[in-house]
Each structure stands twice: as structure tokens, then as C-alpha cells.
N, C-alpha and C. Protein backbone atom coordinates (compact mmCIF):
# COMPACT_ATOMS: atom_id res chain seq x y z
N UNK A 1 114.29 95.07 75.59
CA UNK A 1 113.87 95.14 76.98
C UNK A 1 113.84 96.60 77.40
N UNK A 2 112.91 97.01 78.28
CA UNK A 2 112.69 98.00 78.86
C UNK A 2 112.89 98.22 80.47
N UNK A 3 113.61 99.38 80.69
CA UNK A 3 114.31 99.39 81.92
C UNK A 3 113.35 100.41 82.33
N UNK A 4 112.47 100.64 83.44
CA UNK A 4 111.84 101.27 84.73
C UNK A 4 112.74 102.08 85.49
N UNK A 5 112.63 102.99 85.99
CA UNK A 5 113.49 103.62 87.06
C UNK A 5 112.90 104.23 87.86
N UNK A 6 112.89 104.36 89.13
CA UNK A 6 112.09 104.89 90.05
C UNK A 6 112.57 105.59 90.97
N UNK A 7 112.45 106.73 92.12
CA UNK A 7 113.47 107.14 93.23
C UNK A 7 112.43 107.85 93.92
N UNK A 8 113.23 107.47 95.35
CA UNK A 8 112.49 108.20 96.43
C UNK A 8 113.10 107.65 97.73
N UNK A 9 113.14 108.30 98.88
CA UNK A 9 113.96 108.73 100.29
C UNK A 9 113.25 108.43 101.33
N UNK A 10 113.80 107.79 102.08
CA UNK A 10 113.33 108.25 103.61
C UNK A 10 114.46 109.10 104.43
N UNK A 11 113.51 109.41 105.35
CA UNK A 11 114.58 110.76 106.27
C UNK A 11 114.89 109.81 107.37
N UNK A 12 114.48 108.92 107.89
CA UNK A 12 115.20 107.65 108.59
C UNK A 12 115.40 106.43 108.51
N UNK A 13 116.26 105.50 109.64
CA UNK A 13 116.30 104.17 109.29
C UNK A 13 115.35 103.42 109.16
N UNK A 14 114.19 103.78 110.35
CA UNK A 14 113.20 103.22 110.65
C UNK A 14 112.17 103.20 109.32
N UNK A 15 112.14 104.41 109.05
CA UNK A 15 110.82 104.76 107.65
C UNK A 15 111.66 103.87 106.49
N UNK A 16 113.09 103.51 106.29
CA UNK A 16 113.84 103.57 105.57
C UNK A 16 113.79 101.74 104.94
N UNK A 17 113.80 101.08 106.43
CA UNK A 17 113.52 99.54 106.34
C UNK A 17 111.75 99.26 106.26
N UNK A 18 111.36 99.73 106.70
CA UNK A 18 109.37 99.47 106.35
C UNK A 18 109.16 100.11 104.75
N UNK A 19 110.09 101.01 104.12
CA UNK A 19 110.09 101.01 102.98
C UNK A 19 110.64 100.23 102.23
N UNK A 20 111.81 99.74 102.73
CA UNK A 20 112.53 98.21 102.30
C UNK A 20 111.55 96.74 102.29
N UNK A 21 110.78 96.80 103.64
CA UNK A 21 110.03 95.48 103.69
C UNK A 21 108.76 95.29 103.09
N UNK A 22 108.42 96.75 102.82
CA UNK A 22 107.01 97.05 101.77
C UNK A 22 107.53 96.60 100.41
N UNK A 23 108.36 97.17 99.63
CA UNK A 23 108.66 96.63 98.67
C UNK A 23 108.76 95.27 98.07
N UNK A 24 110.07 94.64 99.07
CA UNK A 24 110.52 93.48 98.28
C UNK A 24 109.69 92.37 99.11
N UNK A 25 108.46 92.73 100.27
CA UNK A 25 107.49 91.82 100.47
C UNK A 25 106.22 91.61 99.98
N UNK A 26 105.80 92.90 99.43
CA UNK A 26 104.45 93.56 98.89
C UNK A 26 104.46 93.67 97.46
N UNK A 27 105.23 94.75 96.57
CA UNK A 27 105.22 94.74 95.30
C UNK A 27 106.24 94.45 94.52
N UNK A 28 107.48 93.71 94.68
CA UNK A 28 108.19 92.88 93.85
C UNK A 28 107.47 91.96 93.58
N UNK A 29 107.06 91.29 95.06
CA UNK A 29 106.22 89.35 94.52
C UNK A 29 105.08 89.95 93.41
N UNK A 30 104.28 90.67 94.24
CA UNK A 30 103.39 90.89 92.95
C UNK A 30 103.53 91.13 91.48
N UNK A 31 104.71 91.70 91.28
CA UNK A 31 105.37 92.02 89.87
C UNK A 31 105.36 90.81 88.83
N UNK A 32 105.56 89.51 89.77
CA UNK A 32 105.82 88.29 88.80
C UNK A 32 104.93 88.13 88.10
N UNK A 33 103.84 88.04 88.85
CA UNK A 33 102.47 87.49 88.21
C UNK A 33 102.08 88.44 87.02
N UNK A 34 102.76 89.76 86.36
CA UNK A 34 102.22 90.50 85.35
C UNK A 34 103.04 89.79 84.06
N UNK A 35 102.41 89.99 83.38
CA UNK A 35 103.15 89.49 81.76
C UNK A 35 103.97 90.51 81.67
N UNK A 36 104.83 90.06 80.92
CA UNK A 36 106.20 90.72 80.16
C UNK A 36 107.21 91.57 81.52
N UNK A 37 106.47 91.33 82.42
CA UNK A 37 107.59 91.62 83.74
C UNK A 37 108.79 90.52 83.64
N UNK A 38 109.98 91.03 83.78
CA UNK A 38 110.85 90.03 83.78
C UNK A 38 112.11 90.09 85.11
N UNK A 39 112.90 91.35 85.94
CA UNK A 39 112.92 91.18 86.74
C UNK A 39 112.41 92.70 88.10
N UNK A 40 112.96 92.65 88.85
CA UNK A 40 113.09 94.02 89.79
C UNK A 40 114.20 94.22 90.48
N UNK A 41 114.97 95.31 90.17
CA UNK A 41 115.80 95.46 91.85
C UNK A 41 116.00 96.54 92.60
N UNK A 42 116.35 96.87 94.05
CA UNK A 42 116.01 97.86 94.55
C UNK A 42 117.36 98.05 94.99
N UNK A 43 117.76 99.34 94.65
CA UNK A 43 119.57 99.95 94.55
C UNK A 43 119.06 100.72 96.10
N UNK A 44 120.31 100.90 97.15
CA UNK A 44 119.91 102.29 98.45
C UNK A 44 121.40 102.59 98.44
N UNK A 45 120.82 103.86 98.62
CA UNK A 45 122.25 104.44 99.61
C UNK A 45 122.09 105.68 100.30
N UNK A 46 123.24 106.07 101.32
CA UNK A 46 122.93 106.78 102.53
C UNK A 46 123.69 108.09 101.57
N UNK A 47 122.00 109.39 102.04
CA UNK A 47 122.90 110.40 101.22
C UNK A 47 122.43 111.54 102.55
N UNK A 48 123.69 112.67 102.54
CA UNK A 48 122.81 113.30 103.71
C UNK A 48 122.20 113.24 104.83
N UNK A 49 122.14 111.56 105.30
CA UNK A 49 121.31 111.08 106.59
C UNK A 49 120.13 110.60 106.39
N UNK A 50 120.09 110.21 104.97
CA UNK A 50 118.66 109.77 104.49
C UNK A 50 119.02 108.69 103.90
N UNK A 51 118.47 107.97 103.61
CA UNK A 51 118.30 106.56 102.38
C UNK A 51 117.73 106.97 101.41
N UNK A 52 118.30 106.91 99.99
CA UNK A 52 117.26 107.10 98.77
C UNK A 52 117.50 105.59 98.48
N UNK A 53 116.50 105.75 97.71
CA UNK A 53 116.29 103.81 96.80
C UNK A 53 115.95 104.43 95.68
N UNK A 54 116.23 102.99 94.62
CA UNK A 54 115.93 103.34 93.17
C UNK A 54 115.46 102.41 92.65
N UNK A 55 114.41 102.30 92.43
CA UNK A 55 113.69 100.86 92.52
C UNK A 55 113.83 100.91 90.25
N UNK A 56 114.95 99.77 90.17
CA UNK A 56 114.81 99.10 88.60
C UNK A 56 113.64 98.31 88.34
N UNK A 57 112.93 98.13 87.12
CA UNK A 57 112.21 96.91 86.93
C UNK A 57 112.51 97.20 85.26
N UNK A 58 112.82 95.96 84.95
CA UNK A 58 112.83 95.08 83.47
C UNK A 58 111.58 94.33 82.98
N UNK A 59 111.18 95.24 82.18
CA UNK A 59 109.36 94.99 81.12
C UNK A 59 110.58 94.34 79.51
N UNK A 60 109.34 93.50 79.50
CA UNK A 60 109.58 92.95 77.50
C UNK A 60 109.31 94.14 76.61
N UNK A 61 108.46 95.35 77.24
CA UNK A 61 108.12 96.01 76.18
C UNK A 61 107.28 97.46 77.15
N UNK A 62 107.00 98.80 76.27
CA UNK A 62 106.12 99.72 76.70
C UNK A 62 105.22 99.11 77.12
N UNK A 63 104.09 97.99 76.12
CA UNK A 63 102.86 97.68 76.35
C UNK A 63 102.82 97.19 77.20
N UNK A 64 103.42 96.35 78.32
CA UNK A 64 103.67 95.36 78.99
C UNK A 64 103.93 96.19 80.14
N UNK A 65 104.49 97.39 80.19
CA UNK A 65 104.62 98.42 81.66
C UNK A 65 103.27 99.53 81.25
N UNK A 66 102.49 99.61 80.50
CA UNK A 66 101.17 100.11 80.63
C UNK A 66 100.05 99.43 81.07
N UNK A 67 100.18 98.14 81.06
CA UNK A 67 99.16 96.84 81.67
C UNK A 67 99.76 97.04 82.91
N UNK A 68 100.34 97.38 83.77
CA UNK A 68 100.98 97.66 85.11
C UNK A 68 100.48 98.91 85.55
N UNK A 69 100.74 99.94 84.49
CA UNK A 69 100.98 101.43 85.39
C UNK A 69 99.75 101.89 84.40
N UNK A 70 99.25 101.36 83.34
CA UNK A 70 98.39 102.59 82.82
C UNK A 70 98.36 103.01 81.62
N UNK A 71 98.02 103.78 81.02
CA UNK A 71 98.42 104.47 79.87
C UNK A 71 99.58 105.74 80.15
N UNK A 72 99.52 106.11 81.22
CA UNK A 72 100.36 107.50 81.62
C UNK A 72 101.39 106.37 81.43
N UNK A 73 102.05 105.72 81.04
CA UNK A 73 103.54 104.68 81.69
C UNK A 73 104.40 106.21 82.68
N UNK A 74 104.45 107.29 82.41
CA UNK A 74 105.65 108.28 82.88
C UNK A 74 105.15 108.46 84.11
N UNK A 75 103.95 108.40 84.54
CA UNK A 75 103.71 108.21 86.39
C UNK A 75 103.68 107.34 87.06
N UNK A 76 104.63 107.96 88.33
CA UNK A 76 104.88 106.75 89.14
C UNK A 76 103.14 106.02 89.76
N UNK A 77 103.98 105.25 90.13
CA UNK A 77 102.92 103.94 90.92
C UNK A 77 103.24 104.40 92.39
N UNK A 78 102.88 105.15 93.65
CA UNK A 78 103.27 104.87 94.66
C UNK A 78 102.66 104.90 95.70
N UNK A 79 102.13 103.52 96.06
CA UNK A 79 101.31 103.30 96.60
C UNK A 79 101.09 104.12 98.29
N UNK A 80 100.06 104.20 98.73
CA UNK A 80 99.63 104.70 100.19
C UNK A 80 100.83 104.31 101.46
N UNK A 81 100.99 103.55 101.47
CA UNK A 81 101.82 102.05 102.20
C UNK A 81 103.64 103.07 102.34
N UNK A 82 103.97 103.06 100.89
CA UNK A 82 105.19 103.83 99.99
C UNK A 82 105.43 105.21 100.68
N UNK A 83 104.15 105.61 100.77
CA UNK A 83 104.21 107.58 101.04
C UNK A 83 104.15 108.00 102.33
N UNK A 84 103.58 106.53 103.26
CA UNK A 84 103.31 107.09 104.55
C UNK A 84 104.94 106.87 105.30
N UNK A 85 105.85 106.34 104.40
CA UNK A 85 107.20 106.09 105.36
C UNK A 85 108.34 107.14 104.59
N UNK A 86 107.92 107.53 102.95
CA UNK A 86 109.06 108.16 102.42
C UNK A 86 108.83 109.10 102.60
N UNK A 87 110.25 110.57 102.87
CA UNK A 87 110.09 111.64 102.83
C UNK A 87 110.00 112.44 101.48
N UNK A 88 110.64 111.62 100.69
CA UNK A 88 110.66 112.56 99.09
C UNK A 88 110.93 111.24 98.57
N UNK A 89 109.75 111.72 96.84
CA UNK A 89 109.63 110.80 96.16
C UNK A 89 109.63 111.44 94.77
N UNK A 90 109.83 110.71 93.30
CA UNK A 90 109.42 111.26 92.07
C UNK A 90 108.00 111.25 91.86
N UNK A 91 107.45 111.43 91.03
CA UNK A 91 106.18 111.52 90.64
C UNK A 91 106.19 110.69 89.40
N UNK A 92 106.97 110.68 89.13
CA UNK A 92 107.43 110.18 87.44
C UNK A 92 108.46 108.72 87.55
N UNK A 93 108.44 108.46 86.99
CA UNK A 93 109.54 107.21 86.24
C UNK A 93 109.72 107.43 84.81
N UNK A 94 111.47 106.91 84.32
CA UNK A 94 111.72 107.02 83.43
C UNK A 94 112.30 105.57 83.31
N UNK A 95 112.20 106.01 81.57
CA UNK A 95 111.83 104.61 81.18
C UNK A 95 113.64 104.41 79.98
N UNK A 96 114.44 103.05 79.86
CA UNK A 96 115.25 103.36 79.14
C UNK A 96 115.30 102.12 78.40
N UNK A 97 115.51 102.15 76.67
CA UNK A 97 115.73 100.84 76.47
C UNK A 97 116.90 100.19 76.70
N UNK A 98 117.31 98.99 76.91
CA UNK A 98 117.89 98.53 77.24
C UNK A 98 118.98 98.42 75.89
N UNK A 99 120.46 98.78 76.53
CA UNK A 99 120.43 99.30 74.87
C UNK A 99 122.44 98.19 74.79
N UNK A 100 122.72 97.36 75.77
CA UNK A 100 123.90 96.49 75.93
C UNK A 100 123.58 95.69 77.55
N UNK A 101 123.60 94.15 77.49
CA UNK A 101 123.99 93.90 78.30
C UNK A 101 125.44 92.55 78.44
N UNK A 102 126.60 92.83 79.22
CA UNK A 102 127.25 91.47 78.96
C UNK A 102 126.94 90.81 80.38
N UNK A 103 126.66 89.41 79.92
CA UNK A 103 126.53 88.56 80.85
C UNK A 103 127.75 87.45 81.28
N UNK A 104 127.71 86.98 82.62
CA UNK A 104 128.88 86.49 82.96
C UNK A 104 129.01 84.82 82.12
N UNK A 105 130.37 84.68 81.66
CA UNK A 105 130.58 83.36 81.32
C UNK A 105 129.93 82.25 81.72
N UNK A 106 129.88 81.09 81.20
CA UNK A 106 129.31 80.31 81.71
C UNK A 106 130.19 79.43 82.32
């Protein structure tokens, strides 16, 4: 499995939640519908007076996050919607294999 990583800020609460409701209303759902997508999650925290987020997503494979993003896979995706509320963003995503996970008992 392949782990996504993404980051980027808003300078307020306001820009901070319309970047929250863009996401997990707009391009998480859409995520399902791609093959070899398997999940997403979006990490925040208050740094400085800002919100950064770190948006995870879990691909089956490279090929499977280039049918998403492209052949570049190392540039970000960030859409119009994304830029008009964040103050600072990456340009890039990095990518990690997934390299241990333990899961809880059953």
C-alpha cells in the first residue's frame, strides 16, 4: 500500500472550516469512485494561529495514484475551491510505502 501525504494552512477559522467542508464534502467522496483508492484522512492542528491539515490517502499502488494525479504523481492536486481559502500550501506530495501496520484485535 501506498501512503499520499499532503499539507497546507489556513490563516483563519473561517478559511480553515470551508477548507474542512471542501474536502471531506467535495474530494474525499469523490476519491471512492477511483480504483485502487482505498482510504483518506484529514489530520489539523492549530500552529501559530493558523490551522495546517495533512490530508493522508491510501492507493493499492503508484499506478493507481497516477490514474488520479497524473503521471507527475509528486504534484499536488489543489484544486481552485482549495487555494481560494488556504494561505500556504505544498506544491508537491510525498508518497510512502506503507512499510508496518498493527491492527486492533478482534
Amino acid at each position: 500500500m501506498i501512503v499520499r501525504i499532503w499539507r497546507g494552512q489556513a490563516a483563519t477559522g473561517t478559511d480553515a472550516e470551508s477548507y474542512f467542508r471542501h474536502v471531506t464534502g467535495t474530494v474525499f467522496p469523490a476519491l471512492r469512485d477511483l480504483a485502487g483508492h482505498r482510504d483518506a484522512w484529514l489530520l489539523r492542528r492549530e500552529v501559530d494561529g493558523q490551522t495546517e491539515f495533512l490530508a493522508v490517502t491510501f492507493w493499492d499502488s503508484l499506478d493507481s495514484i497516477r490514474a488520479f494525479s497524473g503521471e507527475d504523481i509528486d504534484a499536488a492536486i489543489v484544486e481552485p475551491e482549495a487555494q481560494a481559502v488556504l494561505s500556504d500550501f505544498d506544491g508537491f506530495a510525498r508518497h510512502y510505502e506503507l512499510a508496518f501496520r498493527m491492527d486492533r484485535p478482534a
